[in-house]
PDB file of N, CA and C in Angstrom:
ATOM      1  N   UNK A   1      74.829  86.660  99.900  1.00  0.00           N
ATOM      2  CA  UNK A   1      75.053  87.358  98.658  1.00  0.00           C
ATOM      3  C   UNK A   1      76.408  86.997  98.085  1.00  0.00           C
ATOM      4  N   UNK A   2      76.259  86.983  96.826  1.00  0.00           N
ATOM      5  CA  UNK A   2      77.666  86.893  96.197  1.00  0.00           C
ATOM      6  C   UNK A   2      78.904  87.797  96.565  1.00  0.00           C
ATOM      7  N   UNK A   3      80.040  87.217  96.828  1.00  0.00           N
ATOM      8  CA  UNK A   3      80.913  88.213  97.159  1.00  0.00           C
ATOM      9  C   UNK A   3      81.686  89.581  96.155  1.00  0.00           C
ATOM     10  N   UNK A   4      81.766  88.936  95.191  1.00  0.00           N
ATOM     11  CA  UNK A   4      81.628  89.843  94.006  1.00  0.00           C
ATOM     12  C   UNK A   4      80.872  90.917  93.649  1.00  0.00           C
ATOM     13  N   UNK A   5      79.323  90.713  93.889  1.00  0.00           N
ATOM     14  CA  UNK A   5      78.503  91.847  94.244  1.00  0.00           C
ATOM     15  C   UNK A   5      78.665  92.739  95.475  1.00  0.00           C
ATOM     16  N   UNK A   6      79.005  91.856  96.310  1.00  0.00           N
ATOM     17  CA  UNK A   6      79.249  93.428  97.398  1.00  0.00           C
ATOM     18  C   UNK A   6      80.538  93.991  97.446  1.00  0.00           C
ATOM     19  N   UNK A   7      81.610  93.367  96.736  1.00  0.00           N
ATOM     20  CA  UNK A   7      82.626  93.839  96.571  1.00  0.00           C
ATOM     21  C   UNK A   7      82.595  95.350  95.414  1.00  0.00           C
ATOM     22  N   UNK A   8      81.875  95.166  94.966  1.00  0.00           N
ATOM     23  CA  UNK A   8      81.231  95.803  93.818  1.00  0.00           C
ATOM     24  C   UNK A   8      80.531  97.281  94.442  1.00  0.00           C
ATOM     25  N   UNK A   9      79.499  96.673  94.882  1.00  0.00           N
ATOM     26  CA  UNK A   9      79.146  97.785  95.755  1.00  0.00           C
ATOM     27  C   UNK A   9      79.608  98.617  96.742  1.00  0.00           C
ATOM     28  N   UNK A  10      80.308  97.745  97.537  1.00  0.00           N
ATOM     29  CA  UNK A  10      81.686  98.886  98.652  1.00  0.00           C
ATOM     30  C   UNK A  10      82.003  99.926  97.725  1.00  0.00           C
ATOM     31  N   UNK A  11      82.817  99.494  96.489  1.00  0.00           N
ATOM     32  CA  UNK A  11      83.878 100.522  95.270  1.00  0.00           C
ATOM     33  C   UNK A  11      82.855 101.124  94.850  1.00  0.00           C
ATOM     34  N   UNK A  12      81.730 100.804  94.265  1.00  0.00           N
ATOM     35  CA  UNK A  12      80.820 102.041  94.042  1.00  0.00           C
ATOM     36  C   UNK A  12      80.505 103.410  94.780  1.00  0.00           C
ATOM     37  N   UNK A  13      79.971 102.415  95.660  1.00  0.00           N
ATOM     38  CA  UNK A  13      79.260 103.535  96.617  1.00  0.00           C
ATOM     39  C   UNK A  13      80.177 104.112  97.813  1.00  0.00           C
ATOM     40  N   UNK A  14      82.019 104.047  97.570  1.00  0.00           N
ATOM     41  CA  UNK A  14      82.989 104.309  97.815  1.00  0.00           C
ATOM     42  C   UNK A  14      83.103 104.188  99.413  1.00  0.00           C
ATOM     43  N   UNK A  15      82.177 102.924 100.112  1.00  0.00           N
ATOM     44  CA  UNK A  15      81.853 102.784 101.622  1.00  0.00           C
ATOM     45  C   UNK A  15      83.468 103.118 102.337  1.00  0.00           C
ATOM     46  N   UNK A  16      84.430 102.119 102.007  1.00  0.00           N
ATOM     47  CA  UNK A  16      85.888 101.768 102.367  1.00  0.00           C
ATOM     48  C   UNK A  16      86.982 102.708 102.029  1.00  0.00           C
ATOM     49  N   UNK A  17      86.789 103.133 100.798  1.00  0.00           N
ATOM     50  CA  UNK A  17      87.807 104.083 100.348  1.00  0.00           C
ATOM     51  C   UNK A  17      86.824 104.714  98.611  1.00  0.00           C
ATOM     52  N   UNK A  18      87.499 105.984  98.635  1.00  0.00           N
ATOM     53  CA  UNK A  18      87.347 106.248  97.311  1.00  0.00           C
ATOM     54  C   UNK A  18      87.765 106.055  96.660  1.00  0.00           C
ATOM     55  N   UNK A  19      87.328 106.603  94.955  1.00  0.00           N
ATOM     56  CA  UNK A  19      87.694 105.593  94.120  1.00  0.00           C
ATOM     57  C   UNK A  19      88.695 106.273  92.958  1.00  0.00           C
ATOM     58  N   UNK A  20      88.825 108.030  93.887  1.00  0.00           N
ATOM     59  CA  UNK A  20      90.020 108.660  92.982  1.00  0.00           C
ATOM     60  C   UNK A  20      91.066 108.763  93.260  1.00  0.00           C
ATOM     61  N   UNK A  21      91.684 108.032  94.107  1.00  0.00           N
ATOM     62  CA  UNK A  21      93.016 107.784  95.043  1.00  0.00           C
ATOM     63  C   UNK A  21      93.111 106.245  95.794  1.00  0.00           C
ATOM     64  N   UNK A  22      92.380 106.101  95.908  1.00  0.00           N
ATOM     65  CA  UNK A  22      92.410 105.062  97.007  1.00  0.00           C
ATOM     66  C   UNK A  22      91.862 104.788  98.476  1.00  0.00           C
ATOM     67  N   UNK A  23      92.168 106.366  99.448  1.00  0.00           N
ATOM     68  CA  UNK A  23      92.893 106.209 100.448  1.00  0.00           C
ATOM     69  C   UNK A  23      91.118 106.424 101.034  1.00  0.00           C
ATOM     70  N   UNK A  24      91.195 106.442 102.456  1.00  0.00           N
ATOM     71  CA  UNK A  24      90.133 106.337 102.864  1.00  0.00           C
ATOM     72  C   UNK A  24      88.921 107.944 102.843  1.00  0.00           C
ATOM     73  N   UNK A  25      89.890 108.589 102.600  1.00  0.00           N
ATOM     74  CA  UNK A  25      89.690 110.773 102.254  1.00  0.00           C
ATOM     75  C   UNK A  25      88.231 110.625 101.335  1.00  0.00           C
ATOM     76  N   UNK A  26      87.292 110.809 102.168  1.00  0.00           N
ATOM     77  CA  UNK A  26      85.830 110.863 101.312  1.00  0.00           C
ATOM     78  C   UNK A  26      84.858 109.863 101.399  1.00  0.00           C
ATOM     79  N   UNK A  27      85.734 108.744 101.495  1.00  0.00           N
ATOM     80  CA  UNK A  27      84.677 107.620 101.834  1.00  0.00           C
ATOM     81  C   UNK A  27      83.694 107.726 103.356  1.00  0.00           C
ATOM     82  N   UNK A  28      82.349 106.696 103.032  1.00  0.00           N
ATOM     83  CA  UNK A  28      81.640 106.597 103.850  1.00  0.00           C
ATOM     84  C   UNK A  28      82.020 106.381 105.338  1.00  0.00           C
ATOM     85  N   UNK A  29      83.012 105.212 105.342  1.00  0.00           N
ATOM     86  CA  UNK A  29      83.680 104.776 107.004  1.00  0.00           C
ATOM     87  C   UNK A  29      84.629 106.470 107.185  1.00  0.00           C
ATOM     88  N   UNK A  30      85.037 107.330 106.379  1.00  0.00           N
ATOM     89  CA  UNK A  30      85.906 108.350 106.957  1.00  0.00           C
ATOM     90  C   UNK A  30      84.619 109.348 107.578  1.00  0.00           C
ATOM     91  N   UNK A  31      83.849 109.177 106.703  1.00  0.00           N
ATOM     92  CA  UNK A  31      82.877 110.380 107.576  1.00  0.00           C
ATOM     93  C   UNK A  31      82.122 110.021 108.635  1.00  0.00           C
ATOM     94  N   UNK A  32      81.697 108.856 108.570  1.00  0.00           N
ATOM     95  CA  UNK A  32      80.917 108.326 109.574  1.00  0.00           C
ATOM     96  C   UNK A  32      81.843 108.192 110.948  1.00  0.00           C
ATOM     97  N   UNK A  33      83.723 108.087 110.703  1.00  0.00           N
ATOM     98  CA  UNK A  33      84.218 107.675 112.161  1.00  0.00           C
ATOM     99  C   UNK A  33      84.294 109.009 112.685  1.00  0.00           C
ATOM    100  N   UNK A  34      83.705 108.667 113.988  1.00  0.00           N
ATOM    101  CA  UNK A  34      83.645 109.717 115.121  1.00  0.00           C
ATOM    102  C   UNK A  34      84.493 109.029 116.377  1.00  0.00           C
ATOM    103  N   UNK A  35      85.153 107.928 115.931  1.00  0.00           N
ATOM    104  CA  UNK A  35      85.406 107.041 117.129  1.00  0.00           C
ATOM    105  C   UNK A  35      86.666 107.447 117.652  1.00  0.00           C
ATOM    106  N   UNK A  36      87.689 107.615 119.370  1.00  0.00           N
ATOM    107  CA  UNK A  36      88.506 107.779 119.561  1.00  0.00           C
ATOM    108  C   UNK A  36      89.537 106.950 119.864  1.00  0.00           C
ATOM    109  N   UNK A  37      89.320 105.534 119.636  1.00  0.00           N
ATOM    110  CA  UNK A  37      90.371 104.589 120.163  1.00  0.00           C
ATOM    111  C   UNK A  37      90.795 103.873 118.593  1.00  0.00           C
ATOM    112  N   UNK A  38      91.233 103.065 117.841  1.00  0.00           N
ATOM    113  CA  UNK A  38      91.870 102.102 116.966  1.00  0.00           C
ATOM    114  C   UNK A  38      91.053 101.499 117.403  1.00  0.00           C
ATOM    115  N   UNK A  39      91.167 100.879 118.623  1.00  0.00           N
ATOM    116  CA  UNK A  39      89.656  99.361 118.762  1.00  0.00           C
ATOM    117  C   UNK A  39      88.412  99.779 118.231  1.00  0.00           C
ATOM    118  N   UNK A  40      88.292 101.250 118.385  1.00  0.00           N
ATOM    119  CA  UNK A  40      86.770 101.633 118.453  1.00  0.00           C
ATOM    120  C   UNK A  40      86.430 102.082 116.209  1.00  0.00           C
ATOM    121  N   UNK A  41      87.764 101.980 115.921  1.00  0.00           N
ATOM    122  CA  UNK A  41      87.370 102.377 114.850  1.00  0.00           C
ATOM    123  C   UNK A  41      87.795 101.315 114.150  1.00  0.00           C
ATOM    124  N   UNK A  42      88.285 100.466 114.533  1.00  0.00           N
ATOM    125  CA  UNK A  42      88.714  98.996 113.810  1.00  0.00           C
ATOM    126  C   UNK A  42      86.813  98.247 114.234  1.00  0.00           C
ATOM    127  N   UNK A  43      86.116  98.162 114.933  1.00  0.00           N
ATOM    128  CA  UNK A  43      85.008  97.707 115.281  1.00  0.00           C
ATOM    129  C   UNK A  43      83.826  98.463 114.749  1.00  0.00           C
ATOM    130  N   UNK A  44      84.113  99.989 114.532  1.00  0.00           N
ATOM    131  CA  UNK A  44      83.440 100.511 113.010  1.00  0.00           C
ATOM    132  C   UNK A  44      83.230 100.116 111.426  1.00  0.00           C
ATOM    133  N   UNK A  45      84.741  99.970 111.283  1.00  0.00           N
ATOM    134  CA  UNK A  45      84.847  99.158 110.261  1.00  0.00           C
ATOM    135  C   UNK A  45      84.075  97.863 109.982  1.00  0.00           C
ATOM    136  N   UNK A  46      84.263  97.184 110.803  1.00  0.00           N
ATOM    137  CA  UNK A  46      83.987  96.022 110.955  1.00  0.00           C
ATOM    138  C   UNK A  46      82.171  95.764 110.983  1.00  0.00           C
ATOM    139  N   UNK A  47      81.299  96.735 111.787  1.00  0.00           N
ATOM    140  CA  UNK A  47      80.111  96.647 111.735  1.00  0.00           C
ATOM    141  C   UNK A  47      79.590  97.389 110.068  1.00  0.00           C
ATOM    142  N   UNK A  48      80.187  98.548 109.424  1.00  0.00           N
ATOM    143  CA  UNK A  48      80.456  98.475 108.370  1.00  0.00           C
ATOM    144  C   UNK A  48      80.462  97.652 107.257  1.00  0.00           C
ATOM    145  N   UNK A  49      81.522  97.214 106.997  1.00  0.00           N
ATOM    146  CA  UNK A  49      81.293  95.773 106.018  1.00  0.00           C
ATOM    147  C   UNK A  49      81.066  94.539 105.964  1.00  0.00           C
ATOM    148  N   UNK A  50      79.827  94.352 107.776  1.00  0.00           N
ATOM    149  CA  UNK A  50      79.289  93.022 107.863  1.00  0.00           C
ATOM    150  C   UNK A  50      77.908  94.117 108.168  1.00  0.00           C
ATOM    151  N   UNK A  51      77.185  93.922 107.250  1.00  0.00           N
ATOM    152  CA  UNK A  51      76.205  94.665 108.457  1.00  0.00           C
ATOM    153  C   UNK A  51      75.338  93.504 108.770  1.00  0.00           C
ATOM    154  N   UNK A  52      74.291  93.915 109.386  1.00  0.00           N
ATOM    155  CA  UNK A  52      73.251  92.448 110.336  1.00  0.00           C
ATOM    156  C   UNK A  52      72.233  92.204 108.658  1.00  0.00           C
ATOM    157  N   UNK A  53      71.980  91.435 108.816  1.00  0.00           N
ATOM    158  CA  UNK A  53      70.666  90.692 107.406  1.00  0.00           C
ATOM    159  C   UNK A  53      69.342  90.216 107.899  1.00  0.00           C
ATOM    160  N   UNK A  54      69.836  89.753 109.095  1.00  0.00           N
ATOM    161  CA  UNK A  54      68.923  88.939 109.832  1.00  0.00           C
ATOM    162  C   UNK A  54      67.493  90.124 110.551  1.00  0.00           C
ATOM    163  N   UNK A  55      66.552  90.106 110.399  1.00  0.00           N
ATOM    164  CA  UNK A  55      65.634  90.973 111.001  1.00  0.00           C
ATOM    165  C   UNK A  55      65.705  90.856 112.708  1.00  0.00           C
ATOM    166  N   UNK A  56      65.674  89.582 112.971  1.00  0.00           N
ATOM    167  CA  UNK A  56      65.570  89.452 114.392  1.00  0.00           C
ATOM    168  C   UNK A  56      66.899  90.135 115.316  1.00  0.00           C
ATOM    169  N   UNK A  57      67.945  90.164 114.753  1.00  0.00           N
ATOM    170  CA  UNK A  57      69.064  90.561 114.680  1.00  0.00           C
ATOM    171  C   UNK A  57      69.234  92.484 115.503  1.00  0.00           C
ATOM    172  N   UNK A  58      68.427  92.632 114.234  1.00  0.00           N
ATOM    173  CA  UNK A  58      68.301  94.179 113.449  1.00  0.00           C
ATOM    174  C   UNK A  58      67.553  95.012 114.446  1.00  0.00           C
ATOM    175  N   UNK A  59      66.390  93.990 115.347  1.00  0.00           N
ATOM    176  CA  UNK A  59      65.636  94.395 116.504  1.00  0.00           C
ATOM    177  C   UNK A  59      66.144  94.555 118.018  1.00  0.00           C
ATOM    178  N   UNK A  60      66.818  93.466 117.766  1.00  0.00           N
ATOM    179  CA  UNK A  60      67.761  93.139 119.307  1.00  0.00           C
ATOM    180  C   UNK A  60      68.518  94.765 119.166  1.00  0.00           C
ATOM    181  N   UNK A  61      69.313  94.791 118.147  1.00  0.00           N
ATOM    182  CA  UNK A  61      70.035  95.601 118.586  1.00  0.00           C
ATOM    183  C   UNK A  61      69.496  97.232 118.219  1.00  0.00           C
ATOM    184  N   UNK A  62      68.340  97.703 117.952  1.00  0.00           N
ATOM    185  CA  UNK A  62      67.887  98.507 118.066  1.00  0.00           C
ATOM    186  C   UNK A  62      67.056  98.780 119.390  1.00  0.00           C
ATOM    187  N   UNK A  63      66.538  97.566 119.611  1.00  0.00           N
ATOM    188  CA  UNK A  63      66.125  97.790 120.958  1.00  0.00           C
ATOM    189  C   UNK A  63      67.125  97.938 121.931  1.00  0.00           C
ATOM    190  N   UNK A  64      68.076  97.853 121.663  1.00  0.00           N
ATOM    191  CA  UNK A  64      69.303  97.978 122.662  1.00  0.00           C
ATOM    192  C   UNK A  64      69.679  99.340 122.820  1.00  0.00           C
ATOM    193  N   UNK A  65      70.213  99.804 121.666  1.00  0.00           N
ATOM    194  CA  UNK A  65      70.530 101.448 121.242  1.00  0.00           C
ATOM    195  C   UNK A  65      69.176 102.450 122.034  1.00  0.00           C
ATOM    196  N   UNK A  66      67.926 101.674 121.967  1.00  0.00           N
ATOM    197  CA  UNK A  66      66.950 102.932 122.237  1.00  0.00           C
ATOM    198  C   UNK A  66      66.663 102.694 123.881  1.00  0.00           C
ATOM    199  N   UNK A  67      67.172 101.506 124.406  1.00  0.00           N
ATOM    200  CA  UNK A  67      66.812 101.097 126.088  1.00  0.00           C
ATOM    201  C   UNK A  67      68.422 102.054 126.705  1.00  0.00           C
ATOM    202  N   UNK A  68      69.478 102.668 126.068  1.00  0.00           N
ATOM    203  CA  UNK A  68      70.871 102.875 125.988  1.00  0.00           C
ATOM    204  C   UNK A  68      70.188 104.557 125.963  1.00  0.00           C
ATOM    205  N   UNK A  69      69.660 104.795 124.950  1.00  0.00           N
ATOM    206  CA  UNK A  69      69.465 106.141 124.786  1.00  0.00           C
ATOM    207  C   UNK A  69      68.118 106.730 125.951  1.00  0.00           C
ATOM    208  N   UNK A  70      67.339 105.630 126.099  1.00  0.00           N
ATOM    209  CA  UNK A  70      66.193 106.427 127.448  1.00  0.00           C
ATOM    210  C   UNK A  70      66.895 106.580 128.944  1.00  0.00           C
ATOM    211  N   UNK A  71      67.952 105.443 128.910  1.00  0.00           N
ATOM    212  CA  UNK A  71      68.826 105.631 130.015  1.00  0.00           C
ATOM    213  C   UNK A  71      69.404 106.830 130.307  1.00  0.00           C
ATOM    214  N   UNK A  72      69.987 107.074 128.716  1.00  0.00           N
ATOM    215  CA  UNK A  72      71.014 108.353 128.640  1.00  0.00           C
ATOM    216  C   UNK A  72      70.156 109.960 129.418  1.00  0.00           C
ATOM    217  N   UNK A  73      68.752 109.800 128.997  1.00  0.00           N
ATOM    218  CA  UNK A  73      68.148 111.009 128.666  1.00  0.00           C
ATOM    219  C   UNK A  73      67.557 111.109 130.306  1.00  0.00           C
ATOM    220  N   UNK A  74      67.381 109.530 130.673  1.00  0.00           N
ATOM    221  CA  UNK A  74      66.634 110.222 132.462  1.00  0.00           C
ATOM    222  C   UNK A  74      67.943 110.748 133.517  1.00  0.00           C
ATOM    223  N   UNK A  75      69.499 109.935 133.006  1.00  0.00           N
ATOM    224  CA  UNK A  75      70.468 110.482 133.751  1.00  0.00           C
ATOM    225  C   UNK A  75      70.762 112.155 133.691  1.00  0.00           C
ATOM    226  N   UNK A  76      70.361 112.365 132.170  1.00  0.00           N
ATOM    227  CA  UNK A  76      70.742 114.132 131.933  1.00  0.00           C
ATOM    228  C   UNK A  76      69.929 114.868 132.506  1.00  0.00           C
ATOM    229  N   UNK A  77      68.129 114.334 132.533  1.00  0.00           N
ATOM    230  CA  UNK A  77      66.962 114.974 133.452  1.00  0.00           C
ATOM    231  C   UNK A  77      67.812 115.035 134.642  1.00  0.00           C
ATOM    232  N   UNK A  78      68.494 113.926 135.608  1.00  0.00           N
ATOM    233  CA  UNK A  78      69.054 114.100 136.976  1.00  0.00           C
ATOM    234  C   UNK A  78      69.727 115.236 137.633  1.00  0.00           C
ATOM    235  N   UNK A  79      70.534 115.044 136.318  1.00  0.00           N
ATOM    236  CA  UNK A  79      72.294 116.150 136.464  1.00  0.00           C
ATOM    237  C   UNK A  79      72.059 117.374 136.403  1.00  0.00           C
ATOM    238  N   UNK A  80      70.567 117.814 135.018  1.00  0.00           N
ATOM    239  CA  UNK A  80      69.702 118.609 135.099  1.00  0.00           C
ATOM    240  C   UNK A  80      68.977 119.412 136.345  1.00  0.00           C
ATOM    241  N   UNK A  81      68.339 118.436 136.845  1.00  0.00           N
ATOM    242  CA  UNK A  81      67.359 118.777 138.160  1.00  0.00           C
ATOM    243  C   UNK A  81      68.687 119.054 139.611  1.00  0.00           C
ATOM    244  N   UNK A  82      69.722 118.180 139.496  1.00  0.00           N
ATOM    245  CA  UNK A  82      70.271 118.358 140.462  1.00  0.00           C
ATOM    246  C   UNK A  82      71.032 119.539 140.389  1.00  0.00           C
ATOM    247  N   UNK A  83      71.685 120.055 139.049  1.00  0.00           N
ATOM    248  CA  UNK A  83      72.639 121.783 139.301  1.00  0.00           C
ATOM    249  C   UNK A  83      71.125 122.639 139.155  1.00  0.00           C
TER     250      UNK A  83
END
């Protein structure tokens, strides 16, 4: 895509910062970070204003997140069953 157009679109749809100050207060990356480290929210950013295009891409890593999350859920059944 043209860079101009998504430059366009970030300031619209105020992803990076808003657009009545500047600063990041309102924008999409401020609400969405939940992250606790600088690495972890510098790598927010970053998945942010690259996102994936590619479909095959888009699968890998959803299938990743949901093989991450069945993991999550039989360890809590454990911790569960075991107290």
């Amino acid at each position: 895509m043209e860079k101009t157009f998504l430059t366009n679109v970030f300031q619209q749809l105020e992803i990076l910062k808003n657009n009545s100050d500047g600063s990041k207060n309102g924008s999409l990356l401020q609400i969405m970070n939940r992250t606790l480290t600088i690495f972890g929210s510098r790598l927010l950013r970053h998945w942010v204003s690259h996102p994936l295009w590619d479909q095959t891409m888009i699968s890998a890593c959803l299938h990743a997140v949901s093989e991450i999350a069945e993991s999550m859920k039989s360890q809590i059944l454990e911790l569960y069953l075991f107290c």
